[in-house]
C-alpha atoms as a PDB file:
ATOM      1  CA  UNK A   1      12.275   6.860 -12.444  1.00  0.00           C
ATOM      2  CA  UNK A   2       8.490   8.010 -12.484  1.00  0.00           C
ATOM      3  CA  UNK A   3       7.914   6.161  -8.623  1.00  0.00           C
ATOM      4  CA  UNK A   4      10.659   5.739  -5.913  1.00  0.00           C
ATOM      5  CA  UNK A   5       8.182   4.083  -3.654  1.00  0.00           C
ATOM      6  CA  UNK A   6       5.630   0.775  -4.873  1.00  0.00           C
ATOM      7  CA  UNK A   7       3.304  -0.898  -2.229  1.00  0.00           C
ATOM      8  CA  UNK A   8       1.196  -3.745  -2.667  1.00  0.00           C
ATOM      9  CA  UNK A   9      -1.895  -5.238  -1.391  1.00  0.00           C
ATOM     10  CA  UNK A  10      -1.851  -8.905   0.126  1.00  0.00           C
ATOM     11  CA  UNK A  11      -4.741 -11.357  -0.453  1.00  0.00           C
ATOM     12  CA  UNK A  12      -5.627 -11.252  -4.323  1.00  0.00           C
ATOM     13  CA  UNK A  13      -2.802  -8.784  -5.604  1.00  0.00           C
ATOM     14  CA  UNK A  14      -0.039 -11.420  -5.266  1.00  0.00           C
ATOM     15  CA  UNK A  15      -1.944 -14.627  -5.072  1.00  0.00           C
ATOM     16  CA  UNK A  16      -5.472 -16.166  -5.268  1.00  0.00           C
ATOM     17  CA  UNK A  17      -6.779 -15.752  -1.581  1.00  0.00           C
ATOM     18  CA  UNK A  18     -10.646 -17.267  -3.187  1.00  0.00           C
ATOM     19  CA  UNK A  19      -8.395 -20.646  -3.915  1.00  0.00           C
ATOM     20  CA  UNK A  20      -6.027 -20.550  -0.838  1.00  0.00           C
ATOM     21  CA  UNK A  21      -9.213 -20.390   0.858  1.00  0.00           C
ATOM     22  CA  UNK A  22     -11.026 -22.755   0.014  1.00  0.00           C
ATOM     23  CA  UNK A  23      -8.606 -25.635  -0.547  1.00  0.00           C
ATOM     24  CA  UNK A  24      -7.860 -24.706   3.268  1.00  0.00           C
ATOM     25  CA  UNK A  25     -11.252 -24.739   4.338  1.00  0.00           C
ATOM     26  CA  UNK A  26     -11.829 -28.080   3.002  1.00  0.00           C
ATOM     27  CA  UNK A  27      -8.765 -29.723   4.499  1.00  0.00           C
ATOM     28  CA  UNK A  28      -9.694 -28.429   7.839  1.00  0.00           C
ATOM     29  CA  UNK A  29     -12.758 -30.187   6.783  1.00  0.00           C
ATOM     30  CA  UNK A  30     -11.727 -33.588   5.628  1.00  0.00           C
ATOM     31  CA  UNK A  31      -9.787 -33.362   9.221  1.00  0.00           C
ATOM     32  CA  UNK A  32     -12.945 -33.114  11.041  1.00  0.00           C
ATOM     33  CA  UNK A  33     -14.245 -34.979   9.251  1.00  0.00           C
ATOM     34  CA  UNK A  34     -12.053 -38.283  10.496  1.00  0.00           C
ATOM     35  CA  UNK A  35     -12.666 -36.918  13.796  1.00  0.00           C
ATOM     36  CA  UNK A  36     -16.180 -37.520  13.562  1.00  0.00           C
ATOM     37  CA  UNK A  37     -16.006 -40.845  11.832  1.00  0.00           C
ATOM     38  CA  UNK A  38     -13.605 -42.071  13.996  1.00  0.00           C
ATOM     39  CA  UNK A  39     -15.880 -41.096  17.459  1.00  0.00           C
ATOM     40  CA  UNK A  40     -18.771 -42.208  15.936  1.00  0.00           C
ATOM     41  CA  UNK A  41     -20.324 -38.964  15.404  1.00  0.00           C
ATOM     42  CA  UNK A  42     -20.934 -39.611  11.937  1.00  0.00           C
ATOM     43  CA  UNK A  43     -21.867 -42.732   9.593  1.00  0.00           C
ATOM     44  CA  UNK A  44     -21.278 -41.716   6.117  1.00  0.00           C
ATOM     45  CA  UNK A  45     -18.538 -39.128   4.654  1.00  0.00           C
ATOM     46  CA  UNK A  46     -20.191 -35.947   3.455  1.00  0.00           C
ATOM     47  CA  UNK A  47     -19.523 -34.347  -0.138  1.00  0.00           C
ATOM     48  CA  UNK A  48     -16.920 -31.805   0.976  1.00  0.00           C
ATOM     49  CA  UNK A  49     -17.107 -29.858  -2.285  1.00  0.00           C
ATOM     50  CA  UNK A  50     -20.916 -28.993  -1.694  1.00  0.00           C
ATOM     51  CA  UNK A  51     -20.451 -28.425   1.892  1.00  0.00           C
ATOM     52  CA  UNK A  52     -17.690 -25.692   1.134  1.00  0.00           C
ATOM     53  CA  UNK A  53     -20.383 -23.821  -1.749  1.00  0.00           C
ATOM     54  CA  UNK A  54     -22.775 -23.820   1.335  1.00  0.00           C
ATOM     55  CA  UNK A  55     -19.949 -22.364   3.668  1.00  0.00           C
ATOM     56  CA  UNK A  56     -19.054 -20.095   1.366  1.00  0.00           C
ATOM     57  CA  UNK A  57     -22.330 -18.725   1.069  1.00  0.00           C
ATOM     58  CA  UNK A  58     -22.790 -17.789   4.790  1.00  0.00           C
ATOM     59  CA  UNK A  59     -19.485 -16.193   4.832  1.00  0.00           C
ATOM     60  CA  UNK A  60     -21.136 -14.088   2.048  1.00  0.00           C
ATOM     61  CA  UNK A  61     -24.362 -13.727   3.887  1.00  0.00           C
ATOM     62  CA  UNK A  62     -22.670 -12.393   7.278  1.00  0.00           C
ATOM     63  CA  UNK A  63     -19.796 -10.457   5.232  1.00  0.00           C
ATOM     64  CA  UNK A  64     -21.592  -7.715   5.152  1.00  0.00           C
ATOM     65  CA  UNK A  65     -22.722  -7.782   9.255  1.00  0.00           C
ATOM     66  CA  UNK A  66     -18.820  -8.016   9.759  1.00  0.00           C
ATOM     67  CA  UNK A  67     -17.381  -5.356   7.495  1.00  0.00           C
ATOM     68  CA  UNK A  68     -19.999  -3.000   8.775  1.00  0.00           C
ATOM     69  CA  UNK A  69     -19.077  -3.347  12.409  1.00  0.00           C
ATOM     70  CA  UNK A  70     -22.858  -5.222  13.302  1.00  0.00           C
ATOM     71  CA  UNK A  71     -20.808  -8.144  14.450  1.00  0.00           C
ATOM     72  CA  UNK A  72     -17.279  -9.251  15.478  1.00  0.00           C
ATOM     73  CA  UNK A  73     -15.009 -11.337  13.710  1.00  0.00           C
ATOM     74  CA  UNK A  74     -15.290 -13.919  16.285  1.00  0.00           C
ATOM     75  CA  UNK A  75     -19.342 -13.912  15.885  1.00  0.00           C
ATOM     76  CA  UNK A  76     -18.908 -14.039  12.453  1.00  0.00           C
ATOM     77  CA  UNK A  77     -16.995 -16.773  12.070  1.00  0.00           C
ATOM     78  CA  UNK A  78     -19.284 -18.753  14.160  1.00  0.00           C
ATOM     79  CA  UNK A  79     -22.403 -18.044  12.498  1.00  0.00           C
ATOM     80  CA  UNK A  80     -20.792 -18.990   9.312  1.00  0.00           C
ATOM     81  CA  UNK A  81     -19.873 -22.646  10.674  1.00  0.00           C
ATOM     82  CA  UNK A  82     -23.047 -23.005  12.971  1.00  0.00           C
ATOM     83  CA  UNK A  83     -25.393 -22.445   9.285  1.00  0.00           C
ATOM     84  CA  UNK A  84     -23.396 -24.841   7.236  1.00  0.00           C
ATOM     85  CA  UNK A  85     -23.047 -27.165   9.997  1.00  0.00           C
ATOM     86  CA  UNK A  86     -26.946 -27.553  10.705  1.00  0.00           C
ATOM     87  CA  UNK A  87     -27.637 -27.595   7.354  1.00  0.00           C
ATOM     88  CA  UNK A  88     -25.637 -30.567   7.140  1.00  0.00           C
ATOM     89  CA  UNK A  89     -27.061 -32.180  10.343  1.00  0.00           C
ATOM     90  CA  UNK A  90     -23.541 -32.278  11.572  1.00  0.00           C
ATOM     91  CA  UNK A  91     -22.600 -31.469  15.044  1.00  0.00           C
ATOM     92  CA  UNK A  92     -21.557 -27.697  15.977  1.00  0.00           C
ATOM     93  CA  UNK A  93     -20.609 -25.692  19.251  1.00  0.00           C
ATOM     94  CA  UNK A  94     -18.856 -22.265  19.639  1.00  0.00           C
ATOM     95  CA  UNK A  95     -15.591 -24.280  20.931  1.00  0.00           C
ATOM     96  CA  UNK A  96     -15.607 -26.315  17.321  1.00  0.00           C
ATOM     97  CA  UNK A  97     -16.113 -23.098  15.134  1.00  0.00           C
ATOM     98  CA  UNK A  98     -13.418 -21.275  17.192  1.00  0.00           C
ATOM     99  CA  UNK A  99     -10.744 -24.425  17.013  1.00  0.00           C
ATOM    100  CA  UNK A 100     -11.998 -25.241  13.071  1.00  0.00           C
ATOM    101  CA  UNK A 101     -11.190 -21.740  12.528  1.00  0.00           C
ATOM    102  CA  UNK A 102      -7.559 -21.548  14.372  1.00  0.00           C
ATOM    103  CA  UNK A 103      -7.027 -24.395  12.631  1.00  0.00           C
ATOM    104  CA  UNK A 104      -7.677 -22.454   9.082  1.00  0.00           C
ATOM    105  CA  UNK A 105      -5.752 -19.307  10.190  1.00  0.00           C
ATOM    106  CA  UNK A 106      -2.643 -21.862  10.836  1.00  0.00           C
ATOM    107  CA  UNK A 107      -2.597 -23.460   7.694  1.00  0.00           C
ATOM    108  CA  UNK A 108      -4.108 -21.255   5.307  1.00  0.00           C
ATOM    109  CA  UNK A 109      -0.623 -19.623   4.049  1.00  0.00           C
ATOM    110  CA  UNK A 110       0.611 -23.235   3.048  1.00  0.00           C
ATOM    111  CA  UNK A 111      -2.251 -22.949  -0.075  1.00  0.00           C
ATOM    112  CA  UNK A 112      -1.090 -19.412  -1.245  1.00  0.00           C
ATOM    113  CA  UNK A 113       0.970 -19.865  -4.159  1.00  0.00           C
ATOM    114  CA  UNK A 114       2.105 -16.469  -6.249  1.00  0.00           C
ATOM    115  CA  UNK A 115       0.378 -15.346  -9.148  1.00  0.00           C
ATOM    116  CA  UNK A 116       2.757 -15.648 -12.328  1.00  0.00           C
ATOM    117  CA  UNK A 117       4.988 -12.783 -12.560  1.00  0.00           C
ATOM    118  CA  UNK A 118       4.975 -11.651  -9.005  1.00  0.00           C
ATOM    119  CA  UNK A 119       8.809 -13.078  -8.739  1.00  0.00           C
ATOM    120  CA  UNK A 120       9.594 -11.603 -11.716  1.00  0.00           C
ATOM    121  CA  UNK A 121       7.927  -8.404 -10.702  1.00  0.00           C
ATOM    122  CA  UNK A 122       9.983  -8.048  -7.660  1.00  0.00           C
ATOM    123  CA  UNK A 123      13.415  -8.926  -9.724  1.00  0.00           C
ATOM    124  CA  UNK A 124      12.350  -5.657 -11.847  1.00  0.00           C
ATOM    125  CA  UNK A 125      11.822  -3.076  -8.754  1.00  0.00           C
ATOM    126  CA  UNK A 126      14.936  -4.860  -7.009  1.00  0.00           C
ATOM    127  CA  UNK A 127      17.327  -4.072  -9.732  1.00  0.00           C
ATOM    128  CA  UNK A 128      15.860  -0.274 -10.353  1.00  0.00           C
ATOM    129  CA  UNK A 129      16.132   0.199  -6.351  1.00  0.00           C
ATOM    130  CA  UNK A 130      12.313   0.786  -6.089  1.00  0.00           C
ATOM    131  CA  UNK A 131      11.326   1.171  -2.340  1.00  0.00           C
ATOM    132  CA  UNK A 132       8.451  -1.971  -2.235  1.00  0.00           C
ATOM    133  CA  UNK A 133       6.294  -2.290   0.648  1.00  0.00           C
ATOM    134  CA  UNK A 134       3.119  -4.254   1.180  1.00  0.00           C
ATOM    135  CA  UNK A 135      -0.165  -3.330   3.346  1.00  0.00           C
ATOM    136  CA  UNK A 136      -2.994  -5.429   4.031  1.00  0.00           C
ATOM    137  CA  UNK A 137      -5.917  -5.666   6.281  1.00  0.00           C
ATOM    138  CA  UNK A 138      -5.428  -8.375   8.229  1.00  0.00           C
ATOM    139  CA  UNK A 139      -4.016 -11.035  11.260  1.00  0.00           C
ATOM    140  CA  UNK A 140      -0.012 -10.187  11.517  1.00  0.00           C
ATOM    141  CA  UNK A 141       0.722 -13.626  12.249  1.00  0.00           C
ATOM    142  CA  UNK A 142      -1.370 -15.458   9.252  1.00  0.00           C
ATOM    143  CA  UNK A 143      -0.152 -12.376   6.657  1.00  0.00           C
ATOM    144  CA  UNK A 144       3.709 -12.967   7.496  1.00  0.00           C
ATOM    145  CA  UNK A 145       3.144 -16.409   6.965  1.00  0.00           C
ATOM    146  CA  UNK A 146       1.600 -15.894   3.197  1.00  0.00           C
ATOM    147  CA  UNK A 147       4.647 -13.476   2.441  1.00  0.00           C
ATOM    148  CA  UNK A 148       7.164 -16.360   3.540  1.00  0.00           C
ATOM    149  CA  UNK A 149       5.329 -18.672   1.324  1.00  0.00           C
ATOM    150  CA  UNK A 150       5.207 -16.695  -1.643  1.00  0.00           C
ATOM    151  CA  UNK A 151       9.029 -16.633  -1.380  1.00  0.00           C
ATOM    152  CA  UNK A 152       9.255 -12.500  -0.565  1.00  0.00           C
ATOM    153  CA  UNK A 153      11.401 -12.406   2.352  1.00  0.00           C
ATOM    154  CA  UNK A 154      14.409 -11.455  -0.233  1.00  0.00           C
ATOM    155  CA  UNK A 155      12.508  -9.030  -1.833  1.00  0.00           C
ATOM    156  CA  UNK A 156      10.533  -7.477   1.551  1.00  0.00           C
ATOM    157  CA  UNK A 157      11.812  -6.831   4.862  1.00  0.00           C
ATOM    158  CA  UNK A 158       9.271  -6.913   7.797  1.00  0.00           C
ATOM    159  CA  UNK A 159       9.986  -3.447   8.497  1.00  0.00           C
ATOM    160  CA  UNK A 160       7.875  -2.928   5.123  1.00  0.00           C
ATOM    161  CA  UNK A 161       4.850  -5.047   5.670  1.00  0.00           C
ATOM    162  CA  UNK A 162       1.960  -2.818   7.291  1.00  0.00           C
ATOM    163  CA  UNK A 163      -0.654  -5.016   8.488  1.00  0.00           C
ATOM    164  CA  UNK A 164      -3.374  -3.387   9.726  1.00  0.00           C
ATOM    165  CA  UNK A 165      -3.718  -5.537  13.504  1.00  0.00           C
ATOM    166  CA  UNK A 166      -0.333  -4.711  14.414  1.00  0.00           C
ATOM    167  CA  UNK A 167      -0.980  -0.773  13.093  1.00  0.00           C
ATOM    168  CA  UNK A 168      -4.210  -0.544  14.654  1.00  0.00           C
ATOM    169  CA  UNK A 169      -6.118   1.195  11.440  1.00  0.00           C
ATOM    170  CA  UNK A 170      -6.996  -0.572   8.726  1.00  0.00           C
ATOM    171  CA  UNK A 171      -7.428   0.336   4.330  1.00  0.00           C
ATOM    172  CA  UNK A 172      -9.348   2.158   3.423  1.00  0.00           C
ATOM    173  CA  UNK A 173      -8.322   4.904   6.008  1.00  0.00           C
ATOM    174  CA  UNK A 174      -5.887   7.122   4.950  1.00  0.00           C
ATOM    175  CA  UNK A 175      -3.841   7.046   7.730  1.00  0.00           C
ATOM    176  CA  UNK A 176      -2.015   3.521   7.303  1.00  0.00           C
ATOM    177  CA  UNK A 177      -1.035   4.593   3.702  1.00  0.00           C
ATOM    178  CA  UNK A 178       0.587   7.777   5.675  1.00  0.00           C
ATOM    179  CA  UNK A 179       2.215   5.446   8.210  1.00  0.00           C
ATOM    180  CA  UNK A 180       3.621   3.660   5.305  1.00  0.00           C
ATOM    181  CA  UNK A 181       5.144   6.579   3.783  1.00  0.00           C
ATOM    182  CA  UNK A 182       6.849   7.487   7.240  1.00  0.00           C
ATOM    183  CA  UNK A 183       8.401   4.668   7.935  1.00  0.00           C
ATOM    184  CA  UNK A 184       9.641   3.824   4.050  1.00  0.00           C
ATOM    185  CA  UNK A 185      10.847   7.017   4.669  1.00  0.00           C
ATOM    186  CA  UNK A 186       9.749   7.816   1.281  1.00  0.00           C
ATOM    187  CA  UNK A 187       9.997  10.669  -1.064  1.00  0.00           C
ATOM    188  CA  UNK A 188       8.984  11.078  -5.100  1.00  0.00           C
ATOM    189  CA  UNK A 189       6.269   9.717  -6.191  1.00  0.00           C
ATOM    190  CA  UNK A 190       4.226   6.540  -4.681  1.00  0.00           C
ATOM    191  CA  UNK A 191       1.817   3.748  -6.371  1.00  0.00           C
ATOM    192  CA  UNK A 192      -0.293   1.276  -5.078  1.00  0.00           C
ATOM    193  CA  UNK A 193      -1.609  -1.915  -6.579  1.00  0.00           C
ATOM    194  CA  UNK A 194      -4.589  -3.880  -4.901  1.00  0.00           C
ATOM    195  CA  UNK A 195      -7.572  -5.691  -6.092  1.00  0.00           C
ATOM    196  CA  UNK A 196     -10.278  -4.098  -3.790  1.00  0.00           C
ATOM    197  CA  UNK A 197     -11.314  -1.085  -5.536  1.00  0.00           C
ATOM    198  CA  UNK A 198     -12.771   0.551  -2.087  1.00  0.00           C
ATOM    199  CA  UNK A 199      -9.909  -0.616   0.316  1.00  0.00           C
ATOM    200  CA  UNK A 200      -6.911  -0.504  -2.170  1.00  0.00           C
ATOM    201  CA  UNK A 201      -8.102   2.393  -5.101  1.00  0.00           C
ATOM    202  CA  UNK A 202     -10.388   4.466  -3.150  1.00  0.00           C
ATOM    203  CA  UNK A 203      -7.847   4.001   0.234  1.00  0.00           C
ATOM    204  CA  UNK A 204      -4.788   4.992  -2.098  1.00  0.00           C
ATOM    205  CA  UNK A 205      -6.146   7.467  -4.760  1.00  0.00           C
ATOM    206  CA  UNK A 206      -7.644   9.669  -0.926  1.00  0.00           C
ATOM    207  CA  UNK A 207      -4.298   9.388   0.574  1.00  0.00           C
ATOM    208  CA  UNK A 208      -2.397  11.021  -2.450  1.00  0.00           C
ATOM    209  CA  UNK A 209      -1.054   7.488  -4.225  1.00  0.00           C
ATOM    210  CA  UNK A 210      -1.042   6.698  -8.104  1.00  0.00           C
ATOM    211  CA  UNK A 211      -2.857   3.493  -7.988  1.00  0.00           C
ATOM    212  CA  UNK A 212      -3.613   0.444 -10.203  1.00  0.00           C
ATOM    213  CA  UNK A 213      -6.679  -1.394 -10.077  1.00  0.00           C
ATOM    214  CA  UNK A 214      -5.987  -5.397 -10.179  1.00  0.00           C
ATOM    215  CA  UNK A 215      -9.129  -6.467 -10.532  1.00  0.00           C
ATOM    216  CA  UNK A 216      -8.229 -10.206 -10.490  1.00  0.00           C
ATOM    217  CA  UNK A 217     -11.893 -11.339  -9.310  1.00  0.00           C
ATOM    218  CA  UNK A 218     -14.026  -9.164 -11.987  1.00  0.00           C
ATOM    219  CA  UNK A 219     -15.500  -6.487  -9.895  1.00  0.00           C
ATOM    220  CA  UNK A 220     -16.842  -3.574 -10.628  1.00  0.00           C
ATOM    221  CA  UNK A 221     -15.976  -0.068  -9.938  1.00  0.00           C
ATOM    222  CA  UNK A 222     -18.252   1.808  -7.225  1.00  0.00           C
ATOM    223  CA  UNK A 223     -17.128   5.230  -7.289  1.00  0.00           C
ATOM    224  CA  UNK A 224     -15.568   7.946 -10.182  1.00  0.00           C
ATOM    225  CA  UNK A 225     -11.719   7.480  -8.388  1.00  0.00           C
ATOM    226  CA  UNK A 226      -9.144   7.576 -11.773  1.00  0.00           C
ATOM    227  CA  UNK A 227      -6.294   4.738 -11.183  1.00  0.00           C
ATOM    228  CA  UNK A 228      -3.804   4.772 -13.409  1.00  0.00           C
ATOM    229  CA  UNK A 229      -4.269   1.439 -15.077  1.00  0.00           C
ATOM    230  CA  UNK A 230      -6.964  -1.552 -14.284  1.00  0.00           C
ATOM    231  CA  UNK A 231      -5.267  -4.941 -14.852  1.00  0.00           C
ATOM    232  CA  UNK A 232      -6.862  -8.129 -14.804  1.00  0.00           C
ATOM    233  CA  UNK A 233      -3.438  -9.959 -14.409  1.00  0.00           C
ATOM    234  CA  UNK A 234      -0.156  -9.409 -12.359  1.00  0.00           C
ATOM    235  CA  UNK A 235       1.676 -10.128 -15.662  1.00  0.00           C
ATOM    236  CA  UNK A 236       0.359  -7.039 -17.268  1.00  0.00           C
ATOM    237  CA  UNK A 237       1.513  -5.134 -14.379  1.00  0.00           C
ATOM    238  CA  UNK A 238       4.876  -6.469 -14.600  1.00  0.00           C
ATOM    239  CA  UNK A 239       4.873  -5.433 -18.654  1.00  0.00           C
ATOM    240  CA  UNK A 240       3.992  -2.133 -17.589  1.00  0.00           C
ATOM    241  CA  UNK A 241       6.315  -1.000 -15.446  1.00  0.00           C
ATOM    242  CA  UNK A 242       8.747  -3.109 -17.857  1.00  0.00           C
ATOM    243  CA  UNK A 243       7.686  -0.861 -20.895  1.00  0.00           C
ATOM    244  CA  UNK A 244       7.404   2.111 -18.730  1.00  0.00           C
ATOM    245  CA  UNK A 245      10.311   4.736 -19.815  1.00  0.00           C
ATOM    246  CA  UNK A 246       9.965   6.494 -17.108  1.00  0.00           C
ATOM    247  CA  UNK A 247      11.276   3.446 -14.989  1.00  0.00           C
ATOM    248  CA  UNK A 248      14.313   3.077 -16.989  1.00  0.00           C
ATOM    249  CA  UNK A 249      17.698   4.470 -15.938  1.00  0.00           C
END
């Protein structure tokens, strides 16, 4: 078998995080949204569709503020909600953002449903006894929640899921693909598969990994790192290791 070890990423690799989001987003929406009809606090029901394109663009605004350390994920979050929410003339505190956003984090996993093939994909590495692990950035609590509802308890022990709050270092650093590695007690070769090309490809190809480049929301690639294959669809990676000789046996 050409790899005795295959780890995943999370959010986009085995399910549409962009839709899980927002369909979340707005229901935590809608739900305030009662609130605030029912107190009084507002007269007529907003257009929740255009609110969430003007939520969505903070989060893209202050993204960049947040992944480069300028502010916390708390601060972030609150920014984000405090923007939409004056543009909107609705009403806004830190206390709302924080509880609209615990709110999210609780219910987001129900919206993640599994790209096609990713049960079928884990059927294949099951029956050739491939070692499969998954490692995201991310809250434990809200990323063992998605793997529960994208049905991969059978396929993935906890013991395999690397989540970078719990580890304490986070993709793209090296050193959580290494942790991996110890603790799959792994030898032969490895692969990764993840749709962020500098957290997953960059983060994998560094630490020694074959990787593959599931580039489910169209990005480019930023820097001259090789991966073995660049997929558009968890189906194709499922033919490929399918078709793949080396995997046979």
């Amino acid at each position: 078998m050409r790899w005795r070890t295959i780890c995943f990423d999370l959010d986009n690799t085995l399910f549409s995080h962009e839709e899980a989001f927002e369909k979340a987003i707005c229901y935590c929406l809608e739900q305030q949204q009662q609130r605030w009809l029912e107190t009084n606090q507002l007269v007529n029901k907003i257009d929740i569709s255009v609110w969430f394109k003007t939520f969505k663009s903070y989060s893209d605004i202050y993204w960049k503020q947040f992944e480069t350390k300028q502010i916390d994920a708390r601060t972030y979050r609150r920014w984000r909600y405090h923007d939409t929410m004056k543009q909107y003339h609705l009403p806004y505190s830190d206390d709302e953002a924080d509880a609209f956003h615990a709110h999210y984090y609780e219910i987001v996993s129900s919206f993640s449903e599994p790209f096609e093939g990713l049960i079928e994909i884990m059927n294949e590495l099951k029956q050739r006894n491939i070692t499969v692990g998954i490692i995201t950035n991310g809250t434990a609590d809200t990323q063992y929640r998605k793997v529960k509802k994208l049905g991969l308890e059978n396929f993935i022990c906890d013991e395999h899921i690397f989540v970078s709050e719990e580890l304490g270092v986070a993709k793209p650093n090296r050193a959580i693909f290494d942790l991996a590695l110890e603790r799959l007690s792994h030898s032969g070769e490895k692969l990764f598969i993840g749709d962020s090309w500098e957290h997953d490809i960059c983060g994998a190809i560094e630490a020694g990994w074959d990787a593959i480049y599931l580039n489910t929301r169209g990005m480019p690639a930023t820097t001259e790192h090789q991966p073995l294959a660049t997929f558009e669809k968890l189906t194709e990676v499922l033919n490929l290791l399918k078709n793949d000789q080396s995997m046979k046996g």
